[in-house]
N, C-alpha and C. Protein backbone atom coordinates (compact mmCIF):
# COMPACT_ATOMS: atom_id res chain seq x y z
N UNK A 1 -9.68 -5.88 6.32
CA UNK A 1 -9.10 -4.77 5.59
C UNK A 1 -8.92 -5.13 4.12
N UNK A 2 -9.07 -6.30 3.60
CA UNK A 2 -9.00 -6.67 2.35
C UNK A 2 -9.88 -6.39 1.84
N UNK A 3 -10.91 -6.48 2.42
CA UNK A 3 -12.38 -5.81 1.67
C UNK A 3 -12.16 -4.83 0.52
N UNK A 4 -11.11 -3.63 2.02
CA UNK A 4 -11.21 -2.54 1.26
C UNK A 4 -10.41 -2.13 -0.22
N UNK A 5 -9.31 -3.32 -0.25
CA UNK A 5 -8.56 -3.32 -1.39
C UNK A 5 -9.53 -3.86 -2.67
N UNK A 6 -10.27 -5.31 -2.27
CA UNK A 6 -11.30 -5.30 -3.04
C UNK A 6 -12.23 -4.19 -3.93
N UNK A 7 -12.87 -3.72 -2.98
CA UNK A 7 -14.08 -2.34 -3.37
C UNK A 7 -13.11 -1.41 -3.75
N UNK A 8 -12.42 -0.89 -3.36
CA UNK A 8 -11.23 -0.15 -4.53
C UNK A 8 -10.94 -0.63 -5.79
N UNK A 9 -10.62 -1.44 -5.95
CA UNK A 9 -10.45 -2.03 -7.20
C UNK A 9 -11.59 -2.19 -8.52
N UNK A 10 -12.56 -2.74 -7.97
CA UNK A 10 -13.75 -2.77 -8.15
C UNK A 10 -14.31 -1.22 -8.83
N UNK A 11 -14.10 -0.67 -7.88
CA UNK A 11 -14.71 1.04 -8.03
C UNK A 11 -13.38 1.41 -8.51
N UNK A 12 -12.35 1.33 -9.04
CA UNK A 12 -11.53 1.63 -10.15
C UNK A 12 -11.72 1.18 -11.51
N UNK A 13 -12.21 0.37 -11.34
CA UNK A 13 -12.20 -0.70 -12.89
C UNK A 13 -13.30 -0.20 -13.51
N UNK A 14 -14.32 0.08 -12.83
CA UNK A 14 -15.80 0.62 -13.37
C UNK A 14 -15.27 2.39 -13.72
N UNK A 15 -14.68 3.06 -12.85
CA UNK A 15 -14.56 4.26 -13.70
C UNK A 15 -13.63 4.58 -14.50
N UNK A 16 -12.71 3.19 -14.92
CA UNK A 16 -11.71 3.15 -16.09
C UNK A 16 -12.70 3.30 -17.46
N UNK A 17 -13.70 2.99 -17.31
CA UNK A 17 -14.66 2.75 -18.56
C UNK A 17 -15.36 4.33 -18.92
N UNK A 18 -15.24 4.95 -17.94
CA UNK A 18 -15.60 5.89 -18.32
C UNK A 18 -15.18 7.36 -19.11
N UNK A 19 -13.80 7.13 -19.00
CA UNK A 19 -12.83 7.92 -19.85
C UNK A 19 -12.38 6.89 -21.03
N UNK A 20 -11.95 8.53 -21.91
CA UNK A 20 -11.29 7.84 -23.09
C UNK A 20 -9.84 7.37 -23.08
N UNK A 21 -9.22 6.81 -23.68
CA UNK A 21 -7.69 6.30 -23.46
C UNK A 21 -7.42 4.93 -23.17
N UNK A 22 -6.09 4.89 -23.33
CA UNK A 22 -6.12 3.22 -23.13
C UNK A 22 -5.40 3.08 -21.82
N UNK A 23 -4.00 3.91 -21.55
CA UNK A 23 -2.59 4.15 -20.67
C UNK A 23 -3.71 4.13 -19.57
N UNK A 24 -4.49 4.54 -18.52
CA UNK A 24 -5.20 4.64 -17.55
C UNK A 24 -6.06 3.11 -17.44
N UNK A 25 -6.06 2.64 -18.44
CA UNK A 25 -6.94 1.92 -18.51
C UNK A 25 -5.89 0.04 -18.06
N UNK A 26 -5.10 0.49 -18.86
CA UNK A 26 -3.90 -1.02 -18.96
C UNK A 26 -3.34 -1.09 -17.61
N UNK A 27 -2.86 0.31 -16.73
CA UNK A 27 -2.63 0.63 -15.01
C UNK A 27 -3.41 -0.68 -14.86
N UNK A 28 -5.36 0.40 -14.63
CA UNK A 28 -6.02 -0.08 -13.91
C UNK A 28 -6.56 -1.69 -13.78
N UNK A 29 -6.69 -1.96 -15.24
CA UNK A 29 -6.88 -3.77 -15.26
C UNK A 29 -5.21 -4.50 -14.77
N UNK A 30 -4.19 -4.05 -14.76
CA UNK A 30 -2.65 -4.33 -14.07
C UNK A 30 -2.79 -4.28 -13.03
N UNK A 31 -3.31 -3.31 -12.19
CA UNK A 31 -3.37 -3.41 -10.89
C UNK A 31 -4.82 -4.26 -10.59
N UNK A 32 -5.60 -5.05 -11.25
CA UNK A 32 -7.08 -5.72 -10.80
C UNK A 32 -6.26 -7.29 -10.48
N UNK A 33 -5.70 -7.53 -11.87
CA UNK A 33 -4.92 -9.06 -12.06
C UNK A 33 -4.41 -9.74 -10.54
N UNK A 34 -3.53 -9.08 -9.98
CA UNK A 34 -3.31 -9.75 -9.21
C UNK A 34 -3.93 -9.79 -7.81
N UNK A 35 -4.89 -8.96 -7.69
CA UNK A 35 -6.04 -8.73 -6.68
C UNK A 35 -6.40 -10.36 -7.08
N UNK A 36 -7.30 -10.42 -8.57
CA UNK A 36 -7.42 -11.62 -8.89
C UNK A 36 -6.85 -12.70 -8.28
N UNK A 37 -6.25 -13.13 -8.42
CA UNK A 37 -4.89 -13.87 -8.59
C UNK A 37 -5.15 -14.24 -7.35
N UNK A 38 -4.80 -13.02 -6.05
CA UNK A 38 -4.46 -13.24 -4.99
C UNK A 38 -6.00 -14.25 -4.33
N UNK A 39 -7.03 -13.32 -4.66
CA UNK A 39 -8.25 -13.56 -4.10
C UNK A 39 -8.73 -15.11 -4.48
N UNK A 40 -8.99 -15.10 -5.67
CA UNK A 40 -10.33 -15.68 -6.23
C UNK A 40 -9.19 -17.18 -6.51
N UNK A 41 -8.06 -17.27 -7.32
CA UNK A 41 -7.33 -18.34 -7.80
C UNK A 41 -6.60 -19.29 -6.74
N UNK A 42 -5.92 -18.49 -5.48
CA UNK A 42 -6.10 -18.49 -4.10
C UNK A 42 -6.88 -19.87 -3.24
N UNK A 43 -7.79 -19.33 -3.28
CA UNK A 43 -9.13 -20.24 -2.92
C UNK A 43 -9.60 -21.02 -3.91
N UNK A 44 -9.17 -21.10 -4.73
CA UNK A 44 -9.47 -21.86 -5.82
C UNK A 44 -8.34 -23.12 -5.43
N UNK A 45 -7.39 -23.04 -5.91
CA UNK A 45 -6.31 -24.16 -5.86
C UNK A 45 -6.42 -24.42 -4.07
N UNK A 46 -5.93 -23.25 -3.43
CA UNK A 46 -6.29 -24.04 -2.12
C UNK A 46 -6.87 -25.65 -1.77
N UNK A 47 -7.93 -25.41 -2.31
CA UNK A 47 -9.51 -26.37 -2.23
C UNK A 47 -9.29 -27.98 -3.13
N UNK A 48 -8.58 -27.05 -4.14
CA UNK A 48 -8.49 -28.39 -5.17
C UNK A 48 -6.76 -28.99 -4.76
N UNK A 49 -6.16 -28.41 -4.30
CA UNK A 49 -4.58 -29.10 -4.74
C UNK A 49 -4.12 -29.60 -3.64
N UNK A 50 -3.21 -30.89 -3.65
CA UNK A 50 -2.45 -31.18 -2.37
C UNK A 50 -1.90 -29.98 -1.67
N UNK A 51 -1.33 -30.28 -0.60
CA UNK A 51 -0.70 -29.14 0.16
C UNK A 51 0.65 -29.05 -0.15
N UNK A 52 1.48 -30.44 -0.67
CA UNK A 52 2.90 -30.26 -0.93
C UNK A 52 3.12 -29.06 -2.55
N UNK A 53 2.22 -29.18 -3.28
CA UNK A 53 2.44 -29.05 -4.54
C UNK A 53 1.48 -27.35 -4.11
N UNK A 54 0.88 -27.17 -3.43
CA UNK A 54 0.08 -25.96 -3.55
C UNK A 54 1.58 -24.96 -2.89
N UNK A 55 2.09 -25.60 -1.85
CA UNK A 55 3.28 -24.20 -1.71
C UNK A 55 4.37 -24.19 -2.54
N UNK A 56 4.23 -25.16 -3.89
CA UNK A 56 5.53 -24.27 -4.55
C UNK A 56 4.69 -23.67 -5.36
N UNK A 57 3.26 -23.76 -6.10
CA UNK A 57 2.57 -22.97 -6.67
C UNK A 57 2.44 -21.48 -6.13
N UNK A 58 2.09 -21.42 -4.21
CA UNK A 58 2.11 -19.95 -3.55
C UNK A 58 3.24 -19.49 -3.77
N UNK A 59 4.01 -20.10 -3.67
CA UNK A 59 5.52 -18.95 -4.47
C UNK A 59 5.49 -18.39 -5.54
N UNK A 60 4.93 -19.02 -6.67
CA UNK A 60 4.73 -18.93 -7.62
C UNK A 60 3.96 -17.76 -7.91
N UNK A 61 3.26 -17.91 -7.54
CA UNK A 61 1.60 -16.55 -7.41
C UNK A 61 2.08 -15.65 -6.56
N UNK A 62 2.66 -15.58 -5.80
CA UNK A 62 3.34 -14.22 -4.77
C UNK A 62 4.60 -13.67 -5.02
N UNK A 63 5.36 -14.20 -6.40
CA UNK A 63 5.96 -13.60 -7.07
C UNK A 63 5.54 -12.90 -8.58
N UNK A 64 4.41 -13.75 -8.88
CA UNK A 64 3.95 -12.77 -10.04
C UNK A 64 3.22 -11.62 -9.70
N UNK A 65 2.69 -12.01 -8.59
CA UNK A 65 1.83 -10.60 -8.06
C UNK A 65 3.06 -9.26 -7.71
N UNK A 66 4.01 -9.78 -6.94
CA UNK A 66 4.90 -8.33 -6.63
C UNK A 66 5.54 -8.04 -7.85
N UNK A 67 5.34 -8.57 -8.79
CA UNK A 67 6.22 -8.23 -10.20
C UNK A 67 5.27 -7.67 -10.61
N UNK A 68 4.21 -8.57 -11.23
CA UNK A 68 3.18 -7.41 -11.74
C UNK A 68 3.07 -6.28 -11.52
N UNK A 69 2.78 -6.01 -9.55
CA UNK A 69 2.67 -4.64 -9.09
C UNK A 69 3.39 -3.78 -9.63
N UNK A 70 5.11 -4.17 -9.41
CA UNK A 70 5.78 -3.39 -9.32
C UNK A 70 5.67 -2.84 -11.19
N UNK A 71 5.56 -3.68 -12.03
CA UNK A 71 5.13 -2.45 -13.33
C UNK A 71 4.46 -1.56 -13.32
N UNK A 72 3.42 -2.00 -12.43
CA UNK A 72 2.35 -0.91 -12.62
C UNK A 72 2.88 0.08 -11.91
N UNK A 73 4.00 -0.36 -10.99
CA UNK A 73 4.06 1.18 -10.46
C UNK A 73 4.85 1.87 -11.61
N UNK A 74 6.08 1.22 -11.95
CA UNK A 74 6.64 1.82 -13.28
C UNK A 74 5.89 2.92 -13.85
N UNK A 75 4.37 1.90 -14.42
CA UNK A 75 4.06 2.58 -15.30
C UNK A 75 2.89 3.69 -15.02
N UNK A 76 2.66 3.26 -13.54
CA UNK A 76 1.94 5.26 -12.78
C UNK A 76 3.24 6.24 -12.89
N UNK A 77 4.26 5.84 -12.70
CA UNK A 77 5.60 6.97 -12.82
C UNK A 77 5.22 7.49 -14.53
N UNK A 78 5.69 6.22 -15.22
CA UNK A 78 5.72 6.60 -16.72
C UNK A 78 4.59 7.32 -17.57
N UNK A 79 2.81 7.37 -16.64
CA UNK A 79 2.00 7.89 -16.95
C UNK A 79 1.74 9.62 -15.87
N UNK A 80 2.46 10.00 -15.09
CA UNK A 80 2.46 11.18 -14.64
C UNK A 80 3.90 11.73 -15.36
N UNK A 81 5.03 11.17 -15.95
CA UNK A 81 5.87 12.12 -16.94
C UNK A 81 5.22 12.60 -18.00
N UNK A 82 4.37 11.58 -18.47
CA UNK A 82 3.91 11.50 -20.17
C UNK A 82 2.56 12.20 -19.99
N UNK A 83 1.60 11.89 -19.51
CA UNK A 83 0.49 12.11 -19.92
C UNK A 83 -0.44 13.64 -18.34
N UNK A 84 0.62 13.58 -17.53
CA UNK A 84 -0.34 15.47 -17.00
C UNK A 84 1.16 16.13 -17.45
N UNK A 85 0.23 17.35 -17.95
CA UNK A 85 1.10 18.84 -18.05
C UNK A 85 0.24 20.00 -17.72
N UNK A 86 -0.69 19.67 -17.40
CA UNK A 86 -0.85 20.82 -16.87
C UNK A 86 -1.09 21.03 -14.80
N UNK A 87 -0.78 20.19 -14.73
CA UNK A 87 -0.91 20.14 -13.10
C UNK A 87 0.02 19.97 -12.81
N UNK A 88 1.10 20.44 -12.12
CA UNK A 88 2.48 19.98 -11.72
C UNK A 88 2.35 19.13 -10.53
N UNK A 89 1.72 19.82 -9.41
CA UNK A 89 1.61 19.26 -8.15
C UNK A 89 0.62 17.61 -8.22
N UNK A 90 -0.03 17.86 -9.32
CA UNK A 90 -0.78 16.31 -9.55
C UNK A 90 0.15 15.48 -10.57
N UNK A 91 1.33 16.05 -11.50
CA UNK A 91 1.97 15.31 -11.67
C UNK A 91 3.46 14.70 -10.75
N UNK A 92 3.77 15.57 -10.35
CA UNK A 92 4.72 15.03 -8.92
C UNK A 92 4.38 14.10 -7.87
N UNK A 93 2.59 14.10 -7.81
CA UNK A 93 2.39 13.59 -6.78
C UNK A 93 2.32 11.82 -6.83
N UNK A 94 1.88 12.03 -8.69
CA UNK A 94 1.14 10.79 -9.29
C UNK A 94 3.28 10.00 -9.69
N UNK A 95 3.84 10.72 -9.78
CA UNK A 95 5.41 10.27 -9.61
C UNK A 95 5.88 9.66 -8.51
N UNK A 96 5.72 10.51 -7.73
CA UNK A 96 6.26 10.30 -6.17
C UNK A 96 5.57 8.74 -5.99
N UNK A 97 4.49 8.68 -6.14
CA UNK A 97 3.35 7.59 -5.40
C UNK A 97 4.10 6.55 -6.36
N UNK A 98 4.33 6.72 -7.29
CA UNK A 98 4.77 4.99 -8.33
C UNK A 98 5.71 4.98 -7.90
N UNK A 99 6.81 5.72 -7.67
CA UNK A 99 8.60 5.53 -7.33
C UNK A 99 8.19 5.17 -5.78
N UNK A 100 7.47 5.76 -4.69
CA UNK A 100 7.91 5.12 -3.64
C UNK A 100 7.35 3.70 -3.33
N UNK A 101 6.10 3.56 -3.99
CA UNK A 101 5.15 1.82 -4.11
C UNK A 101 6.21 1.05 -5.02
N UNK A 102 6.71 1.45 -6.09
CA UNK A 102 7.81 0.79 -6.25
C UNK A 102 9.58 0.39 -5.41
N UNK A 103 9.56 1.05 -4.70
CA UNK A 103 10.59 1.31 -4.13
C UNK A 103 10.67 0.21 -2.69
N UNK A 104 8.95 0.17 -2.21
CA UNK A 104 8.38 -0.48 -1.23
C UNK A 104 8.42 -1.42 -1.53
N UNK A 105 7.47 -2.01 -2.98
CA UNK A 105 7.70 -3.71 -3.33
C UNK A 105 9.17 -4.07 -3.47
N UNK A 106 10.03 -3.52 -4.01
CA UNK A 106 11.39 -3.92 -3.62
C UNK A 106 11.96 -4.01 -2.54
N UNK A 107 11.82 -3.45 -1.55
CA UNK A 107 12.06 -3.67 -0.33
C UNK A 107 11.53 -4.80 0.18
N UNK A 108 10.20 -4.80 0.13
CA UNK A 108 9.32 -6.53 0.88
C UNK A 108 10.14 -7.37 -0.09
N UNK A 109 10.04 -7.38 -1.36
CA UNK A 109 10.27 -8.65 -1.85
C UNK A 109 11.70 -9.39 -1.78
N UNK A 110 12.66 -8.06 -1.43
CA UNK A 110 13.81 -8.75 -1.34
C UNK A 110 14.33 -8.93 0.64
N UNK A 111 12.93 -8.82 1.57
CA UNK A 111 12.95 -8.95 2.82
C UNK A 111 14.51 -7.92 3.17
N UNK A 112 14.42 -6.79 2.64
CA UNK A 112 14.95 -5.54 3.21
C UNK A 112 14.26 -5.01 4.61
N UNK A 113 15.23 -4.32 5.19
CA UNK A 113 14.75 -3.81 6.75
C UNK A 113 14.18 -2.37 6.00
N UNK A 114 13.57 -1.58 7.10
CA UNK A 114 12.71 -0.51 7.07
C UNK A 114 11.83 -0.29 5.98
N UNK A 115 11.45 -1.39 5.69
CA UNK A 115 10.32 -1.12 4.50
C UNK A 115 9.02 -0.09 5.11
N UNK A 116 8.70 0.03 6.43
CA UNK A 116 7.52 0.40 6.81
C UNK A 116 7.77 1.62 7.04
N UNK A 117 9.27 2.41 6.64
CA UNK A 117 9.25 3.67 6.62
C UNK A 117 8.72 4.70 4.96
N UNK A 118 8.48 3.55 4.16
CA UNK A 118 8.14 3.88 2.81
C UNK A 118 6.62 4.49 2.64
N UNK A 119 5.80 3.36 3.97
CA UNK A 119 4.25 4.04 4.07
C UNK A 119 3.93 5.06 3.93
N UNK A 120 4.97 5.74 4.85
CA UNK A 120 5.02 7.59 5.31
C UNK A 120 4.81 8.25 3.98
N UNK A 121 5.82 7.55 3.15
CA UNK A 121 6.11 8.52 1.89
C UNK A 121 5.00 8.57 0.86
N UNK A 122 4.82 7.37 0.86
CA UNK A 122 3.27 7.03 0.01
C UNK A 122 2.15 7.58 0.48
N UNK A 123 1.76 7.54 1.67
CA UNK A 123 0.99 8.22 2.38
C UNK A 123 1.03 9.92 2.16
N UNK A 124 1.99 10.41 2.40
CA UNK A 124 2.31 11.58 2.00
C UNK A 124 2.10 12.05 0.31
N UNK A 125 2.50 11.47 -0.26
CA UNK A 125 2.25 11.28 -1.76
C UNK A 125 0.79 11.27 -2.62
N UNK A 126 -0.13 10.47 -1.51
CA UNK A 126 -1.40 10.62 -1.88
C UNK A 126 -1.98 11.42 -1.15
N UNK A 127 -1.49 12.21 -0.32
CA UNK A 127 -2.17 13.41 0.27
C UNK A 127 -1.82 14.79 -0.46
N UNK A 128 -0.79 14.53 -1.21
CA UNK A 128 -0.49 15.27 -2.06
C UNK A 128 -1.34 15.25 -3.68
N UNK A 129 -1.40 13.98 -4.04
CA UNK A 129 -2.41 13.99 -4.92
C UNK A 129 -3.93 14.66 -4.59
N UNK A 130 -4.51 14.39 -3.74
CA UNK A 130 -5.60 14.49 -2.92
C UNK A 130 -5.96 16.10 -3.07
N UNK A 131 -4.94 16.77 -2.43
CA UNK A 131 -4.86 18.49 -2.17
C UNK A 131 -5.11 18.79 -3.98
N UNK A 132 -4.48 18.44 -4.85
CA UNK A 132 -4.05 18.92 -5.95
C UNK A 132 -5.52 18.44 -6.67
N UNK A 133 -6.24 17.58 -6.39
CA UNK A 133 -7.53 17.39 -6.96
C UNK A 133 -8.55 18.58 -6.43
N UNK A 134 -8.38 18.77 -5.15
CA UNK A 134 -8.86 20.01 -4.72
C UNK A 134 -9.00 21.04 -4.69
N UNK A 135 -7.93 21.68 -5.20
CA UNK A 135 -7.13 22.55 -6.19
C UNK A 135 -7.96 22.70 -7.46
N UNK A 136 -7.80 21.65 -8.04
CA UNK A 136 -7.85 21.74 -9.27
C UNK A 136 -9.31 21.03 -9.93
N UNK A 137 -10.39 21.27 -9.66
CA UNK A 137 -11.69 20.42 -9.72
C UNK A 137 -11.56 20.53 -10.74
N UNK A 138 -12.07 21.12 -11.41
CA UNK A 138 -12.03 21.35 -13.33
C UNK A 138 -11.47 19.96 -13.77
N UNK A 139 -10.07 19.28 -13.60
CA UNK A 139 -9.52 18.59 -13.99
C UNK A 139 -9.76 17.09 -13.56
N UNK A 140 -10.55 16.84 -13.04
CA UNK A 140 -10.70 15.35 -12.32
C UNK A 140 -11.03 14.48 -13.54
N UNK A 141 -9.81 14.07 -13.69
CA UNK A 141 -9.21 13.53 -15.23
C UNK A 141 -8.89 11.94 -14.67
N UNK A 142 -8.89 11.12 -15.88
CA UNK A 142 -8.86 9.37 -15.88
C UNK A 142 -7.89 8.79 -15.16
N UNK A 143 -7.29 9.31 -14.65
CA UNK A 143 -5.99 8.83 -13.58
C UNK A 143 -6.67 8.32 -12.50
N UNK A 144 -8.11 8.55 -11.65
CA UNK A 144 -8.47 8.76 -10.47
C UNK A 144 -8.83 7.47 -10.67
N UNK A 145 -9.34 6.70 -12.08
CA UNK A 145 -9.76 5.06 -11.97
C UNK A 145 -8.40 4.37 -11.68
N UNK A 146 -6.99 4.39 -11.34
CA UNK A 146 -5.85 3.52 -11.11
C UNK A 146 -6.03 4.30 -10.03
N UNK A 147 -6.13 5.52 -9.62
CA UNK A 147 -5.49 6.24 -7.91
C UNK A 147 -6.51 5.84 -6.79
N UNK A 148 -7.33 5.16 -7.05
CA UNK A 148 -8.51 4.58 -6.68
C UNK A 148 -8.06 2.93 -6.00
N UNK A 149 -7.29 2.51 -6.85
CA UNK A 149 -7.22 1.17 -7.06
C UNK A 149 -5.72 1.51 -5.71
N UNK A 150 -4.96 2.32 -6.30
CA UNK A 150 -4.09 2.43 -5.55
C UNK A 150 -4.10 2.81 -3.86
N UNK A 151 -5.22 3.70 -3.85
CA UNK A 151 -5.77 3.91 -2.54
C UNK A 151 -6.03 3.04 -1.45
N UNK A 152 -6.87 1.88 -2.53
CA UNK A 152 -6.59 0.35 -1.69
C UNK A 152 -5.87 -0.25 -1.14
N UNK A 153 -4.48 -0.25 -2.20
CA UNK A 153 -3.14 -0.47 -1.57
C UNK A 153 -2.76 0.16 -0.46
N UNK A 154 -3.05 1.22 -0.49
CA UNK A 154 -2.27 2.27 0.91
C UNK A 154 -3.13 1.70 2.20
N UNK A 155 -4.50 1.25 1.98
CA UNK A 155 -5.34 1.37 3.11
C UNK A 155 -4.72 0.00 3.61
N UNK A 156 -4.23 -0.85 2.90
CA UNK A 156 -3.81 -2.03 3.27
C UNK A 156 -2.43 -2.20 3.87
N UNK A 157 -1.74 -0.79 3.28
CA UNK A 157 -0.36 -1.06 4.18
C UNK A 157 -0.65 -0.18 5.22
N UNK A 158 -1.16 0.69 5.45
CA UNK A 158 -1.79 1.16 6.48
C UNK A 158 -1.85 0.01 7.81
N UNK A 159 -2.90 -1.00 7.02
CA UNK A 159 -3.52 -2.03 8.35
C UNK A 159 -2.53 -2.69 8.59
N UNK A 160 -1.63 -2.92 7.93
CA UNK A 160 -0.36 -3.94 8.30
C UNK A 160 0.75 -3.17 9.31
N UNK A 161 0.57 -1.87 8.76
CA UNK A 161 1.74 -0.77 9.51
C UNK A 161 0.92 -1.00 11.47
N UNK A 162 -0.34 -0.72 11.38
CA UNK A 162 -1.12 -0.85 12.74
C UNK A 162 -0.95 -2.32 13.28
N UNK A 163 -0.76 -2.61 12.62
CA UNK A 163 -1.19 -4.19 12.90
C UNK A 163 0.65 -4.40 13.81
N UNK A 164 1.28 -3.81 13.12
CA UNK A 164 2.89 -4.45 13.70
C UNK A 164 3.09 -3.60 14.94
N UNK A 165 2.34 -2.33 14.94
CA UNK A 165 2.64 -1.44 16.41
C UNK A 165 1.64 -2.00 17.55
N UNK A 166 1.07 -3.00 17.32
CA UNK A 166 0.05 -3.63 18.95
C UNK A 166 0.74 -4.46 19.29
């Protein structure tokens, strides 16, 4: 299932290039970093570093990653106040989705109970985005290179949400 966070990302980053702006663009390389990070640097030190000294480094890297995230969700909230006005339902939706992915990494990171009731909401949130693109074709505007990236995320708490009900 990581794949799929991969190729999301991937296929976000490439259609960040294709709109103008920067705010869509700073999301989408924010949300690539710690894909990075996780993936490629990961297996990197793995390979090269003792094992005593590599787990205070994994702390290290699995706290910059949920921090990182969690700006970016910030700043999907701070880019559906600021930057749609003319879609309401695509700006509520692109709100909803940063406040509850934010809301979620706070929950995991501080090992809070019912974090896996947050999926629902996110889930819900991008089905709401989803409808409102449908709605609204005309507009399939530079947001979709981070909602892309973010999609990944969902498919991944998705597999984890399945993964805890077997």
């Amino acid at each position: 299932m990581v794949e799929y966070l991969v190729i999301c990302s991937l296929i976000g980053l490439v259609i960040s290039f294709f709109y103008k702006g920067i705010f869509h663009k700073i999301i989408a390389f924010g949300l690539v970093i710690p894909i990075l990070l996780a993936f490629v640097l990961w297996a990197i030190l793995e390979s090269i570093i003792d094992y005593e000294i590599f787990v205070v480094i994994d702390e290290v890297l699995v706290t910059i990653i949920f921090c990182s995230t969690m700006i970016m969700a910030i700043l999907t909230m701070i880019y559906g106040f600021k930057e749609l006005k003319h879609n309401k339902l695509k700006q509520i939706s692109i709100i909803c989705f940063g406040f509850w992915f934010f809301i979620e990494f706070i929950f995991k990171f501080m090992y809070l109970p019912f974090v896996n009731y947050f999926v629902i909401a996110i889930i819900l949130s991008f089905i709401a985005y989803i409808i409102s693109l449908i709605i609204d074709k005309k507009h399939f505007t530079k947001e979709i290179s981070f909602m892309i990236i973010w999609l990944g995320y969902t498919l991944q708490l998705l597999q984890n949400l399945k993964n805890l009900f077997k």
